[in-house]
C-alpha atoms as a PDB file:
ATOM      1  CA  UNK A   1      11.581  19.237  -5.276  1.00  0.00           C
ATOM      2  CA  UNK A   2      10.547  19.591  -8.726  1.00  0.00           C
ATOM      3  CA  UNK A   3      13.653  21.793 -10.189  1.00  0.00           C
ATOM      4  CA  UNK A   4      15.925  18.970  -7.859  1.00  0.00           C
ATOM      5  CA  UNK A   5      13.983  16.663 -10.382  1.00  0.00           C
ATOM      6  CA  UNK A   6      14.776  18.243 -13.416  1.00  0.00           C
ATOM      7  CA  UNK A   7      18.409  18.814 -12.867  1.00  0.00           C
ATOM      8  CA  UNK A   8      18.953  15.468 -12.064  1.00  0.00           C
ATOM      9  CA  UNK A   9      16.939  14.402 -15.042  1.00  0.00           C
ATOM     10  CA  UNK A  10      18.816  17.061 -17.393  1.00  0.00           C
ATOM     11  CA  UNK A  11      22.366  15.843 -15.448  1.00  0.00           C
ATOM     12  CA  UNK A  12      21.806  12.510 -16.088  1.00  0.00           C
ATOM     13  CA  UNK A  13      20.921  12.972 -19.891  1.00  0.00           C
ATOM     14  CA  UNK A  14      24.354  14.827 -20.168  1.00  0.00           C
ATOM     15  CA  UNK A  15      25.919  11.719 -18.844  1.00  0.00           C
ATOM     16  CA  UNK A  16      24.496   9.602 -21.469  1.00  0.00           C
ATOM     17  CA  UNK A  17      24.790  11.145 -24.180  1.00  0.00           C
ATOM     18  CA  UNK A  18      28.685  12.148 -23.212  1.00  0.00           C
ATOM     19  CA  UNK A  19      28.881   8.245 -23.205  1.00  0.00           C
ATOM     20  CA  UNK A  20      27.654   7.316 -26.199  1.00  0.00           C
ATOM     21  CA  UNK A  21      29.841  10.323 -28.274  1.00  0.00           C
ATOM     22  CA  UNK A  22      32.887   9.262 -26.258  1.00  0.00           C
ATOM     23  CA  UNK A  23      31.664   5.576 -27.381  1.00  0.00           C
ATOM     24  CA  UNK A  24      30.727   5.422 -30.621  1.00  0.00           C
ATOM     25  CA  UNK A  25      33.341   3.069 -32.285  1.00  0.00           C
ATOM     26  CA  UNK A  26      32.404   0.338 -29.361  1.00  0.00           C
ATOM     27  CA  UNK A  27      28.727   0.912 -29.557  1.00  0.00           C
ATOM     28  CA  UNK A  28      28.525   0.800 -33.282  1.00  0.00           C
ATOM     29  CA  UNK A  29      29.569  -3.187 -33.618  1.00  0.00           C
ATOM     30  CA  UNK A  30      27.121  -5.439 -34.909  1.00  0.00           C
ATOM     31  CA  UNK A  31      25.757  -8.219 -32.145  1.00  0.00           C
ATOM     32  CA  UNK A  32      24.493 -11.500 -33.485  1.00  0.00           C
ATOM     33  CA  UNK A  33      21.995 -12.783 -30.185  1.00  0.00           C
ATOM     34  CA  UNK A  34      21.511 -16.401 -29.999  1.00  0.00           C
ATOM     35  CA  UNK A  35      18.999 -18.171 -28.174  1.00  0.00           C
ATOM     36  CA  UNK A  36      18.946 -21.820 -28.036  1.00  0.00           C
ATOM     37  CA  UNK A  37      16.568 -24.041 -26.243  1.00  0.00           C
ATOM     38  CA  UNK A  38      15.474 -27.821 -26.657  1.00  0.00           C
ATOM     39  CA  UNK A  39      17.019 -28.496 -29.696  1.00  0.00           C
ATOM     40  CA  UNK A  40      15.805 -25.111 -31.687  1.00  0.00           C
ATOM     41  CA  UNK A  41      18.169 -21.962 -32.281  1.00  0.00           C
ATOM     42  CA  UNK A  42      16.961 -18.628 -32.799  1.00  0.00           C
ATOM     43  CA  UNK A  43      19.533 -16.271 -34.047  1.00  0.00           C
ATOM     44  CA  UNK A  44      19.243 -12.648 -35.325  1.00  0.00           C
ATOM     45  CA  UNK A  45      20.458 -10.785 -37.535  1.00  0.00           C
ATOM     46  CA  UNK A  46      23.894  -8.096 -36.993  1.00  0.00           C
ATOM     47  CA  UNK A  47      21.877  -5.108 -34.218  1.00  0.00           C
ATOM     48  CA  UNK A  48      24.369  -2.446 -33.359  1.00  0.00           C
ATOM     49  CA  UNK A  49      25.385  -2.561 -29.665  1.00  0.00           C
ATOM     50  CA  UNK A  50      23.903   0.960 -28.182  1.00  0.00           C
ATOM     51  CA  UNK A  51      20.348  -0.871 -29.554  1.00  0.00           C
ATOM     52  CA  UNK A  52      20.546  -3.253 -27.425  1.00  0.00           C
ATOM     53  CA  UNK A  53      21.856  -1.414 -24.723  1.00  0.00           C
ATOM     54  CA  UNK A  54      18.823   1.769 -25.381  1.00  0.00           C
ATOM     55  CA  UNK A  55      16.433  -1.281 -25.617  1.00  0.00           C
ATOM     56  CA  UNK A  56      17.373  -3.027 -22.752  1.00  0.00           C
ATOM     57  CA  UNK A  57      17.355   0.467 -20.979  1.00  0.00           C
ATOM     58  CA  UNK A  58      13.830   1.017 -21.910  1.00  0.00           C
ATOM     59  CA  UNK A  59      12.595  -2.148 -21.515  1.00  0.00           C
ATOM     60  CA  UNK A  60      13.248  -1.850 -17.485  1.00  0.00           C
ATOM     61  CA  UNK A  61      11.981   1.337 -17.341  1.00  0.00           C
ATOM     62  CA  UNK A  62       8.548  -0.062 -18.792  1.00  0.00           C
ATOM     63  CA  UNK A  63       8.741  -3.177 -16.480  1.00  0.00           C
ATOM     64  CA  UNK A  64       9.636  -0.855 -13.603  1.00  0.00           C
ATOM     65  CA  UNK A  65       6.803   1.525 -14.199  1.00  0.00           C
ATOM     66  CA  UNK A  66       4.244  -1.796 -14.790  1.00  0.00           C
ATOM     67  CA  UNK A  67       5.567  -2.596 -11.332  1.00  0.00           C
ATOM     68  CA  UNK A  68       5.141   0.387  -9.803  1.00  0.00           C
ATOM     69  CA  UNK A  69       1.539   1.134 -10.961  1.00  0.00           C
ATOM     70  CA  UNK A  70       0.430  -2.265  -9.883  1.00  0.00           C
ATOM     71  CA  UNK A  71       1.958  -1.364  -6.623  1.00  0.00           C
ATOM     72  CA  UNK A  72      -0.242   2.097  -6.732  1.00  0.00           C
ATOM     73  CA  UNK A  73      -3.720   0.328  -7.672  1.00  0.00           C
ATOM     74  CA  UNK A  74      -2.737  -2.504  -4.908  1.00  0.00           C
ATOM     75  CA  UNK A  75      -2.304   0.828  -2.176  1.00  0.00           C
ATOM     76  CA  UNK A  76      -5.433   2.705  -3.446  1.00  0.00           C
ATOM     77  CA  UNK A  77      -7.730  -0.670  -3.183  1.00  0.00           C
ATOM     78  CA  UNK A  78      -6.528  -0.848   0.219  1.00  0.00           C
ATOM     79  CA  UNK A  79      -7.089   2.354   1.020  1.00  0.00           C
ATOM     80  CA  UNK A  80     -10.128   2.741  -0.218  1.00  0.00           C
ATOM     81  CA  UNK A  81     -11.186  -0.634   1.761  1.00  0.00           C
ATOM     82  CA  UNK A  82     -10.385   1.277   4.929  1.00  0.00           C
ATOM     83  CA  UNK A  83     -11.451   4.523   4.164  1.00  0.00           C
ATOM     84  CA  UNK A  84     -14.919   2.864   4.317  1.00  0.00           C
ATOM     85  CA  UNK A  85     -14.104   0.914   7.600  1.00  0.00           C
ATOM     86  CA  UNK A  86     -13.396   4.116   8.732  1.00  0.00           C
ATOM     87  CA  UNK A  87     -16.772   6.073   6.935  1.00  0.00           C
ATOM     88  CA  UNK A  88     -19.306   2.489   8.805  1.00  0.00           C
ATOM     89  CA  UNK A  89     -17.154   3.180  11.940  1.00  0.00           C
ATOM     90  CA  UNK A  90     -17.933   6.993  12.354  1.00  0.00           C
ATOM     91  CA  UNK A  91     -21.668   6.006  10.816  1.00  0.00           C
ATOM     92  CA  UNK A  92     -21.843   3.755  13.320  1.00  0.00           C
ATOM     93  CA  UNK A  93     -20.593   6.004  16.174  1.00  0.00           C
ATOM     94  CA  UNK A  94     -22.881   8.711  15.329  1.00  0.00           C
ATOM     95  CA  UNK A  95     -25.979   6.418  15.495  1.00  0.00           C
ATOM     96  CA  UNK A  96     -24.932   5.778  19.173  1.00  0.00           C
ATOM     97  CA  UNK A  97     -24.908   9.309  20.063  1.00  0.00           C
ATOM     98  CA  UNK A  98     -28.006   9.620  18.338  1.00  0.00           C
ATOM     99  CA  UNK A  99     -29.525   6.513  20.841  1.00  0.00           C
ATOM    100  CA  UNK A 100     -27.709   8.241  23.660  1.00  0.00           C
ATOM    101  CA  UNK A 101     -28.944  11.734  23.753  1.00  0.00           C
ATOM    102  CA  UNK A 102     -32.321  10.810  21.755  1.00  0.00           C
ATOM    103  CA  UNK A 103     -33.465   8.398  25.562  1.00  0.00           C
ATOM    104  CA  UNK A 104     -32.631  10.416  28.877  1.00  0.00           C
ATOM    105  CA  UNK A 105     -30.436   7.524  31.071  1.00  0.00           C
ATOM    106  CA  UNK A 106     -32.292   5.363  33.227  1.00  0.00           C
ATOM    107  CA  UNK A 107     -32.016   5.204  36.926  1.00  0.00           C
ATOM    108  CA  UNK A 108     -34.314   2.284  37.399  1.00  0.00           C
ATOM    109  CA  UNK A 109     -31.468  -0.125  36.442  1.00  0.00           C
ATOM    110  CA  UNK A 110     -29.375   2.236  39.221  1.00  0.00           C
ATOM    111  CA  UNK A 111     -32.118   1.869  42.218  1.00  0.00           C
ATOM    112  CA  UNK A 112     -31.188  -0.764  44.520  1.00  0.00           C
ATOM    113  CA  UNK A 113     -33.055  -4.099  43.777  1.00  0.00           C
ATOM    114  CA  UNK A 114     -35.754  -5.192  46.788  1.00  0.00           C
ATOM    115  CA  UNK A 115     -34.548  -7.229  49.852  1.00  0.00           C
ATOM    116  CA  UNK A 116     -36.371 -10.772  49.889  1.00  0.00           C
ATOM    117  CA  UNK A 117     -34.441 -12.090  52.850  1.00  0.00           C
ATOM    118  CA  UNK A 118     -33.618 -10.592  56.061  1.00  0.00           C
ATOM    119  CA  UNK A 119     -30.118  -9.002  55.923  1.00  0.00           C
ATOM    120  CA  UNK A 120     -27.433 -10.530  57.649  1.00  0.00           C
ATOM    121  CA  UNK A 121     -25.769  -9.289  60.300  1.00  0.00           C
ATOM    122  CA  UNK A 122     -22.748  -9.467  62.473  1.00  0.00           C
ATOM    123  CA  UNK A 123     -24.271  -9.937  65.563  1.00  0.00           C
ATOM    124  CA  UNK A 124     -25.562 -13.077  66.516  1.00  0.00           C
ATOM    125  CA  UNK A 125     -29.959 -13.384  66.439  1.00  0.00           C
ATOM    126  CA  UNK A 126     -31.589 -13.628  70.206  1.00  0.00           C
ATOM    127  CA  UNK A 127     -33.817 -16.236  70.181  1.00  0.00           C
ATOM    128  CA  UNK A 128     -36.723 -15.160  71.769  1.00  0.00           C
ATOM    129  CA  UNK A 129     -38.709 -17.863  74.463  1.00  0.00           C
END
């Protein structure tokens, strides 16, 4: 994957710089950039063309990698966050096996609980005289 990488990287580099030789005559002209807002004007002064263009390129490669690295800290917080759910859940699961095989089970609580009332029964009491 990383030689796919690098050709496409080198490939791509080819491309722009066959642009800007094939280019030069357009890219060379001076820009004059105004900005005007609420009553004030900025202007400035004559920038060749493939500045702004190399500028503009680099400038969303910067916001795209600010982007993108905010994204990474935003996935490693959250995986961190469950990483130690997961860490309190197994801590948590080993302390009940601990409880589990440190007290033998009871069979009191499985022993049948003590009739108090005579048991009731399909047939229908004799009364005796």
């Amino acid at each position: 994957m990383r030689v796919i990488k690098v050709l496409f990287l080198l490939v791509f580099f080819f491309v722009c710089m066959l642009f800007f030789v094939q280019n030069t005559a357009i890219l060379e002209t001076a820009l004059l950039l105004k900005l005007g807002a609420f009553g004030y004007q900025v202007q400035t002064p004559g920038v060749p063309f493939y500045v702004v263009l190399l500028l503009s390129f680099v400038a969303g490669g910067l916001f795209a990698t600010l982007y993108f690295l905010a994204e990474k800290v935003r996935l490693a917080s959250g995986m961190r966050s469950l990483q130690n759910k997961v860490n309190a859940l197994e801590k948590q699961m080993a302390q009940q096996k601990k409880s589990t095989v440190a007290t033998p089970p009871s069979f009191a609580a499985v022993a049948p609980a003590p009739a108090t009332a005579p048991a009731a029964t399909s047939e229908p009491q004799k009364a005796e005289a």
